[in-house]
Protein backbone atom coordinates (compact mmCIF):
# COMPACT_ATOMS: atom_id res chain seq x y z
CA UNK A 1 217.84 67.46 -35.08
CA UNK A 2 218.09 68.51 -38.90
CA UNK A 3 214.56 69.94 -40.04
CA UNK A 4 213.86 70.30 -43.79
CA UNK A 5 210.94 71.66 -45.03
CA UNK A 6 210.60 71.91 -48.55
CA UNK A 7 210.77 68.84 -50.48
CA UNK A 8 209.43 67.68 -54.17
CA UNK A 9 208.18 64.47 -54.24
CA UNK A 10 210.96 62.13 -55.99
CA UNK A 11 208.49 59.42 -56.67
CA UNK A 12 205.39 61.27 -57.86
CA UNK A 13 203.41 57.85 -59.47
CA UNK A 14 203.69 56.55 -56.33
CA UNK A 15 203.28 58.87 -53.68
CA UNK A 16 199.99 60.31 -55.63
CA UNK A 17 198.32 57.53 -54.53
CA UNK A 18 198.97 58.21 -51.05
CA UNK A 19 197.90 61.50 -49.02
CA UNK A 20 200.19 63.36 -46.39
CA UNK A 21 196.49 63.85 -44.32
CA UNK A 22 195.35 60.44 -44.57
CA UNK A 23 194.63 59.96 -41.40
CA UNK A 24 193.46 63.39 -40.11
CA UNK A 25 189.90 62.74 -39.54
CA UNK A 26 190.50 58.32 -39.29
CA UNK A 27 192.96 58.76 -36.43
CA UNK A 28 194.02 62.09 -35.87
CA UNK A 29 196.58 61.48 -32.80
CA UNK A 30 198.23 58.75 -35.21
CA UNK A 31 201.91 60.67 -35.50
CA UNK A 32 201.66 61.20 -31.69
CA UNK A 33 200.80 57.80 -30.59
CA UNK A 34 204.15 56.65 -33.13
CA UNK A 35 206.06 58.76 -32.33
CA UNK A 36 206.04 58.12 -28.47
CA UNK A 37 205.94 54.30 -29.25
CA UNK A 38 209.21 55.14 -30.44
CA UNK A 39 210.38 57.23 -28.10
CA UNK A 40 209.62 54.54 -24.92
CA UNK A 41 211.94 52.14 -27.07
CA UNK A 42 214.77 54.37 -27.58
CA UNK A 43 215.06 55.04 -23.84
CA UNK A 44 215.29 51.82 -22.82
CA UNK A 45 217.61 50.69 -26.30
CA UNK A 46 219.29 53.25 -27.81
CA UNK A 47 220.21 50.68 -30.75
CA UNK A 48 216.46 50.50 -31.78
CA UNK A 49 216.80 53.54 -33.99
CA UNK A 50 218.84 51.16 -36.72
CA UNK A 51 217.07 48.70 -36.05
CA UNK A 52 213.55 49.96 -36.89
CA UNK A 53 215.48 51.80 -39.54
CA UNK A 54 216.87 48.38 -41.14
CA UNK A 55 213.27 47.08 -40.78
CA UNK A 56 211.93 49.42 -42.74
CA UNK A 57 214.80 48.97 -45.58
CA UNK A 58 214.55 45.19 -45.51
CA UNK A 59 210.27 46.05 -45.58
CA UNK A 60 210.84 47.81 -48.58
CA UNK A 61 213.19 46.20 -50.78
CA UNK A 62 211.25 42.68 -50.93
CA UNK A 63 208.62 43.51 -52.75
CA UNK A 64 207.89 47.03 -52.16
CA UNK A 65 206.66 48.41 -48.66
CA UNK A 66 203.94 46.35 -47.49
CA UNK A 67 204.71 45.00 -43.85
CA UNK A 68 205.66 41.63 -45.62
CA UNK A 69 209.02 41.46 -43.18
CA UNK A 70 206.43 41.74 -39.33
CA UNK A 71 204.54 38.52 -41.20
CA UNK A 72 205.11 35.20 -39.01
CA UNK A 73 204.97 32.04 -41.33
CA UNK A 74 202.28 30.14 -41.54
CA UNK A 75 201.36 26.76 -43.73
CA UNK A 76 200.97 28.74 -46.93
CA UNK A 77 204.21 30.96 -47.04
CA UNK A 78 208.19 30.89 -45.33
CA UNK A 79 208.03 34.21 -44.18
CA UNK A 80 210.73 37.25 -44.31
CA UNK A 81 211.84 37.04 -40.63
CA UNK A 82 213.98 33.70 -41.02
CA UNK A 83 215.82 34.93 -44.53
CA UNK A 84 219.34 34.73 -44.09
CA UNK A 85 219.71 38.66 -43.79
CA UNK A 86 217.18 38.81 -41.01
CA UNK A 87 217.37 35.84 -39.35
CA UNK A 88 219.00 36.60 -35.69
CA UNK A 89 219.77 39.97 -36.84
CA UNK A 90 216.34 41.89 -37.47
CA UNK A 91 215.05 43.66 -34.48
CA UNK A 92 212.11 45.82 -33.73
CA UNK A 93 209.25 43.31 -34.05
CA UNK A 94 207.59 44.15 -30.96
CA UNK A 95 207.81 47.73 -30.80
CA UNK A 96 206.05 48.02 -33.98
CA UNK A 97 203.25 45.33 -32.47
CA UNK A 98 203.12 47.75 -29.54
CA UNK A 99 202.65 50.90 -31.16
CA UNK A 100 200.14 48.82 -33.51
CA UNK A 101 198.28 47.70 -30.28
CA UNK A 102 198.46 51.61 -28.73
CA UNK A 103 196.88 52.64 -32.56
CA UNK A 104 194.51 49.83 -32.77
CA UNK A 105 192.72 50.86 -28.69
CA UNK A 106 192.49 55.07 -30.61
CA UNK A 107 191.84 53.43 -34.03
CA UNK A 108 190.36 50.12 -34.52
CA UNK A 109 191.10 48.57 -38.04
CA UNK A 110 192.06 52.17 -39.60
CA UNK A 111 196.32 52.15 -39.93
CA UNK A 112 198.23 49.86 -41.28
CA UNK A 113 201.24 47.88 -40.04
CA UNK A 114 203.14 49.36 -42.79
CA UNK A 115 202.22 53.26 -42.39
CA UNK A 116 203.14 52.39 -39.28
CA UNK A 117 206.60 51.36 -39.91
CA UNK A 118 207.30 53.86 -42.25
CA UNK A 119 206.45 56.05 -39.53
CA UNK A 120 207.96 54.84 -37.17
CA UNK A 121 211.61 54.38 -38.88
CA UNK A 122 211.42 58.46 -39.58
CA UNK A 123 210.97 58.75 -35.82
CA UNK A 124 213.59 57.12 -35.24
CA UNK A 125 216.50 59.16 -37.64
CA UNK A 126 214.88 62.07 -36.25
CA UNK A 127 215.07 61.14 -32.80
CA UNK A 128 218.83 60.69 -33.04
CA UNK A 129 219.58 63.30 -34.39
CA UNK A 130 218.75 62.97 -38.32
CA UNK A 131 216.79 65.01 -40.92
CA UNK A 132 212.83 65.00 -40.79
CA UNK A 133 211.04 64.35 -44.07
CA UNK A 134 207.16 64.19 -44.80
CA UNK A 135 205.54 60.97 -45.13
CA UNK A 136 202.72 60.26 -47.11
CA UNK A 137 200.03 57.39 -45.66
CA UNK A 138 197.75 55.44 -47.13
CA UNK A 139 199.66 52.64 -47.80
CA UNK A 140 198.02 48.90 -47.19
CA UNK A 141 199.74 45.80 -45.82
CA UNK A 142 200.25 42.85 -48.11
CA UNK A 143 198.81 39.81 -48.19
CA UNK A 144 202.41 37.36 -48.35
CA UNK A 145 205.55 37.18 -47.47
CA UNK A 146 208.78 35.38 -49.26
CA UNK A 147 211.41 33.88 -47.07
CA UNK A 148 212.98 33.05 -50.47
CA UNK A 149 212.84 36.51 -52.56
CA UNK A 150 214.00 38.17 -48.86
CA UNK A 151 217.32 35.72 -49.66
CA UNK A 152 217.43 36.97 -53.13
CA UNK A 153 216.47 40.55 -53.07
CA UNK A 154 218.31 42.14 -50.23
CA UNK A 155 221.75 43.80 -50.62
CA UNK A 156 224.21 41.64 -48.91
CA UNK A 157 227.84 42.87 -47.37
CA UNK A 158 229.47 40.24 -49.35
CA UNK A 159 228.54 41.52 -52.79
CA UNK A 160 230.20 43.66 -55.13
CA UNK A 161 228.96 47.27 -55.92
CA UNK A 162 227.78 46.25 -59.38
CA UNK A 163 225.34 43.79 -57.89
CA UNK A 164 223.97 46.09 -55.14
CA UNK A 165 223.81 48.97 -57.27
CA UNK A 166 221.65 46.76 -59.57
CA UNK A 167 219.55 45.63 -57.02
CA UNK A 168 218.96 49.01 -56.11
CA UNK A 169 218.25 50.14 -60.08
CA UNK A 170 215.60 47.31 -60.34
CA UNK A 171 213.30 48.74 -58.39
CA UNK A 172 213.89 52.09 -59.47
CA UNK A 173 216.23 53.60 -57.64
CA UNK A 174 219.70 55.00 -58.18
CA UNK A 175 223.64 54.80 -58.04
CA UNK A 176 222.99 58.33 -55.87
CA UNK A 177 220.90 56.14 -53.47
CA UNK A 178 223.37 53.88 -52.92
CA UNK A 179 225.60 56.00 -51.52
CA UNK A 180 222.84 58.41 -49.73
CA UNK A 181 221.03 55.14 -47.75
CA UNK A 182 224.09 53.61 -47.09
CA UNK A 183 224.95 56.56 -44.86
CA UNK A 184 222.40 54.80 -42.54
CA UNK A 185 225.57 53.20 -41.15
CA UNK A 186 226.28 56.08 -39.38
CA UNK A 187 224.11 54.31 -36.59
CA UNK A 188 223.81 50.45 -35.45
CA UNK A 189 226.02 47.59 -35.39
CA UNK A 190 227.07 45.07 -37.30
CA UNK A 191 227.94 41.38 -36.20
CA UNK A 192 231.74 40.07 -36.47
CA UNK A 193 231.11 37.53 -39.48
CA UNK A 194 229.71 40.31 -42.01
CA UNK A 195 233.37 41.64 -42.19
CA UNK A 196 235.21 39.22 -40.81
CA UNK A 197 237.06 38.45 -43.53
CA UNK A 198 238.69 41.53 -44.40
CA UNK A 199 240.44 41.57 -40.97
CA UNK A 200 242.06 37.64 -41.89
CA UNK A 201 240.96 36.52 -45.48
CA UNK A 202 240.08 39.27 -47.67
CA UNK A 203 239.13 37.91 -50.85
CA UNK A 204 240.55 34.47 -50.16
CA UNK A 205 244.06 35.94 -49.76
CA UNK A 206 244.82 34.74 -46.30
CA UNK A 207 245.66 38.10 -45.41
CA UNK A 208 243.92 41.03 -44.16
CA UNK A 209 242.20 44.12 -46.69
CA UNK A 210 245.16 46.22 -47.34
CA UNK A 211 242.88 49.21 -47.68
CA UNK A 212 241.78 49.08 -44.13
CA UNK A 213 243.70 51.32 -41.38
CA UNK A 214 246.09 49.60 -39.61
CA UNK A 215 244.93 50.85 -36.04
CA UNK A 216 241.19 50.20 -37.40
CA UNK A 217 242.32 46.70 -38.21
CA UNK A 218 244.21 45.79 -35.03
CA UNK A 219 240.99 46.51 -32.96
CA UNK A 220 238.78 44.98 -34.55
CA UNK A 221 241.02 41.97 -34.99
CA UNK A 222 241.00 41.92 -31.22
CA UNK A 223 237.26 42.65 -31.22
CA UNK A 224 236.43 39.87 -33.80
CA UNK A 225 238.86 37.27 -33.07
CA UNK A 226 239.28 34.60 -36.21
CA UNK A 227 237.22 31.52 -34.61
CA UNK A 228 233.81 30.80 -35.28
CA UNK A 229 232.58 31.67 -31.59
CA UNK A 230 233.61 35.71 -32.29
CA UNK A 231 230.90 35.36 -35.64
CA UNK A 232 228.34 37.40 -33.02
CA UNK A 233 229.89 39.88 -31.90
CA UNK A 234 228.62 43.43 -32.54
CA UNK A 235 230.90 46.10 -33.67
CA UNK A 236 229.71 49.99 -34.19
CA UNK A 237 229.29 50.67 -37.73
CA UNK A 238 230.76 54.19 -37.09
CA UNK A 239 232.74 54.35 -33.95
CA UNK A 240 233.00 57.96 -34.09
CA UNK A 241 229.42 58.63 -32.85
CA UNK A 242 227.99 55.49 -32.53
CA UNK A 243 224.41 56.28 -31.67
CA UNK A 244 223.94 60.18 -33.53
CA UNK A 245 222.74 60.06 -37.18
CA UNK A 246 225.23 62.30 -39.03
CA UNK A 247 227.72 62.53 -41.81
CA UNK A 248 231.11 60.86 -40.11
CA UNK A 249 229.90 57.51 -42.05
CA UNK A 250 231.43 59.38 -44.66
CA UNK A 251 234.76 60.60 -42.68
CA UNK A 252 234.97 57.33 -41.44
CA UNK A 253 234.93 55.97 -45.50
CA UNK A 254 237.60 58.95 -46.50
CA UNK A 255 239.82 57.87 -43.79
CA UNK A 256 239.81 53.63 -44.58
CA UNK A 257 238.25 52.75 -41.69
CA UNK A 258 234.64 52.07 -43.46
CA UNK A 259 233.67 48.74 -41.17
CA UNK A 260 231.71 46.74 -43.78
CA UNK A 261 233.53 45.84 -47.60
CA UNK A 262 230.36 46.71 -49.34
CA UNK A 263 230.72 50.26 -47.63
CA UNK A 264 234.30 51.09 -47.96
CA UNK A 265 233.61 50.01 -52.25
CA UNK A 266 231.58 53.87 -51.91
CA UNK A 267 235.24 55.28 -51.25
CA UNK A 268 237.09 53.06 -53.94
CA UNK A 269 234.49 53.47 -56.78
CA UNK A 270 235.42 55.99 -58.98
CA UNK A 271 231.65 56.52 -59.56
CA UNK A 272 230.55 56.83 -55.78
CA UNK A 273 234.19 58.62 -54.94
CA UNK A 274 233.24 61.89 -55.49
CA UNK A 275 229.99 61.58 -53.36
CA UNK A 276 231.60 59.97 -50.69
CA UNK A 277 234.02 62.72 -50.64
CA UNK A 278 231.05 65.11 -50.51
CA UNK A 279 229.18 63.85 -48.06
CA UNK A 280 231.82 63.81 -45.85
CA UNK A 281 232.60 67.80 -45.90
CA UNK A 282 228.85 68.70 -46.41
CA UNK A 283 226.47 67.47 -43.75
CA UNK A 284 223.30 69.61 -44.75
CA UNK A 285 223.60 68.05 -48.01
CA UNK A 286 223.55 64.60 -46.60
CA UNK A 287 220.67 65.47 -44.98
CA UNK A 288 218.71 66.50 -47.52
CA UNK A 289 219.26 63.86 -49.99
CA UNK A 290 218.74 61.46 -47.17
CA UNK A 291 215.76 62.77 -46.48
CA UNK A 292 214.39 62.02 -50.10
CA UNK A 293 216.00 59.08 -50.63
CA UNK A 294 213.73 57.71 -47.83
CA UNK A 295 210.52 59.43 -49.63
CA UNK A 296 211.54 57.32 -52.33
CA UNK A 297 212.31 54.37 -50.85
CA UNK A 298 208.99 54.99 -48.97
CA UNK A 299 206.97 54.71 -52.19
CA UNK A 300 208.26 51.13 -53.22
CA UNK A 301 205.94 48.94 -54.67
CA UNK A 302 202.99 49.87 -52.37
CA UNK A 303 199.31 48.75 -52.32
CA UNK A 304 196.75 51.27 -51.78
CA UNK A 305 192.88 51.44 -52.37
CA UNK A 306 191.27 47.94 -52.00
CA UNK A 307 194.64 46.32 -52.74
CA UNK A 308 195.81 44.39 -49.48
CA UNK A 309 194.15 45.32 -45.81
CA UNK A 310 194.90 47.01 -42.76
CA UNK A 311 196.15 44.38 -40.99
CA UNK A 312 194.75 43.98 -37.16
CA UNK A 313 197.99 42.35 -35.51
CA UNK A 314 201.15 42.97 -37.74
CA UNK A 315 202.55 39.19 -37.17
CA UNK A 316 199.38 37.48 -39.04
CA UNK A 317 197.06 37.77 -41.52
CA UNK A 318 193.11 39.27 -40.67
């Protein structure tokens, strides 16, 4: 585990409104009662660090963080959990309602569902052996959910750099985050049809991405065979250490054998090149900018103060 220590906030509208002892007095074993929620669910699925890492992301990018994604639908709203980029691919849903149920029995109606998350997705990078970074609480769980601005708003493997970077600029972060929350690749899986086509079509050519490593290509080929049944399969994002957060993301990028399109465009982009290249040699920097990358992606469009409402069950509405 990578500590840091001393960090200034890189979203300081945002995170004003939120206090790193929010909870002190309200529910003082909070961290403790997360943080061994997330423990119990690494030990019996070591893949559940990306995935509560993901959830957070996809939390966060739809709207800002507000626990919009752990919202079931009901008769007024579609909710987040059947958009295309979660649908059968999210994860995590009941380890956050568990750890909400453990903090609910020390704390009735105090934290919310997305404190908790937030929370909870730091756990889990640090528990695998990723940086630590403060978070600041106090945020308050929304009131709605969009099944249709999840379909919009999320970055998709298909798209070109251009359109994820301006995803990413529209709600106010950066070409550097790109590249620095990308490198949450180094962990998880991703299924067969999000890169299936560079191993038999790429780009319509009927042939495979000549960028990618032959040897990478010819298992992964066998992996991901080119029929419609293989479209499930899950393939390590970094098969050099599959389930430790580090920097070989990065190697893995240098070297052509970056698994998704969207990730290996960090290595061809003369504007995300030299990063890349960085990254790869420098793991205490990748750390570090990690680390407050996720304070800022933390901040996102939150509700605080009598905005929203600390939601009793994270799957519905008080």
């Amino acid at each position: 585990m990578i500590c840091l220590f001393h960090f200034a906030s890189p979203f300081p509208s945002a995170y004003s409104q939120l206090d790193y002892k929010f909870y002190d007095r309200s529910c003082p074993r909070l961290q403790m009662i997360v943080r061994y929620g997330v423990w119990t669910a690494l030990k019996n699925d070591t893949r559940m660090a990306a995935s509560l890492l993901r959830l957070h992301f996809h939390d966060c990018f739809v709207n800002g963080c507000d626990a919009s994604i752990l919202l079931d639908d009901t008769i007024d709203f579609q909710g987040e959990k059947n958009a295309l980029p979660n649908r059968n691919s999210a994860r995590g849903y009941e380890v956050i309602d568990n750890i909400k149920a453990d903090v609910e029995r020390a704390c009735p109606s105090t934290v919310s569902c997305v404190d908790i998350l937030t929370l909870a997705a730091r756990e889990a990078v640090v528990m695998v052996g990723g940086p630590y970074w403060p978070v600041a609480l106090g945020r308050r769980d929304g009131l709605t959910a969009s099944q249709q601005a999840a379909n919009e708003q999320l970055p998709s493997p298909f798209e070109p750099l251009d359109n994820i970077t301006a995803k990413f600029t529209s709600r106010g972060l950066d070409l550097k985050d790109v590249v620095v929350l990308s490198g949450a690749h180094t962990i998880g899986y991703a299924q067969c049809f999000t890169f299936k086509r560079r191993l038999f079509d790429f780009k319509g050519s009927g042939k495979p991405d000549p960028t990618l490593d032959v040897s990478a290509l010819t298992n992964l080929q066998g992996l991901c065979p080119n029929t419609d049944s293989s479209n499930t399969i899950l393939a390590p994002l970094d098969t050099l250490s599959v389930y430790k957060f580090d920097n070989l993301y990065y190697t893995n990028l240098v070297n052509n054998v970056g698994l998704l399109e969207s990730d290996q465009a960090l290595m061809a982009d003369p504007r995300t090149s030299a990063m890349v290249t960085s990254y790869s040699t420098n793991p205490y920097l990748f750390s570090n900018d990690f680390a407050a990358s996720m304070m800022k992606l933390g901040s996102l469009g939150i509700l605080t103060g009598d905005k929203g409402q600390i939601r009793k069950k994270c799957g519905s509405m008080n």
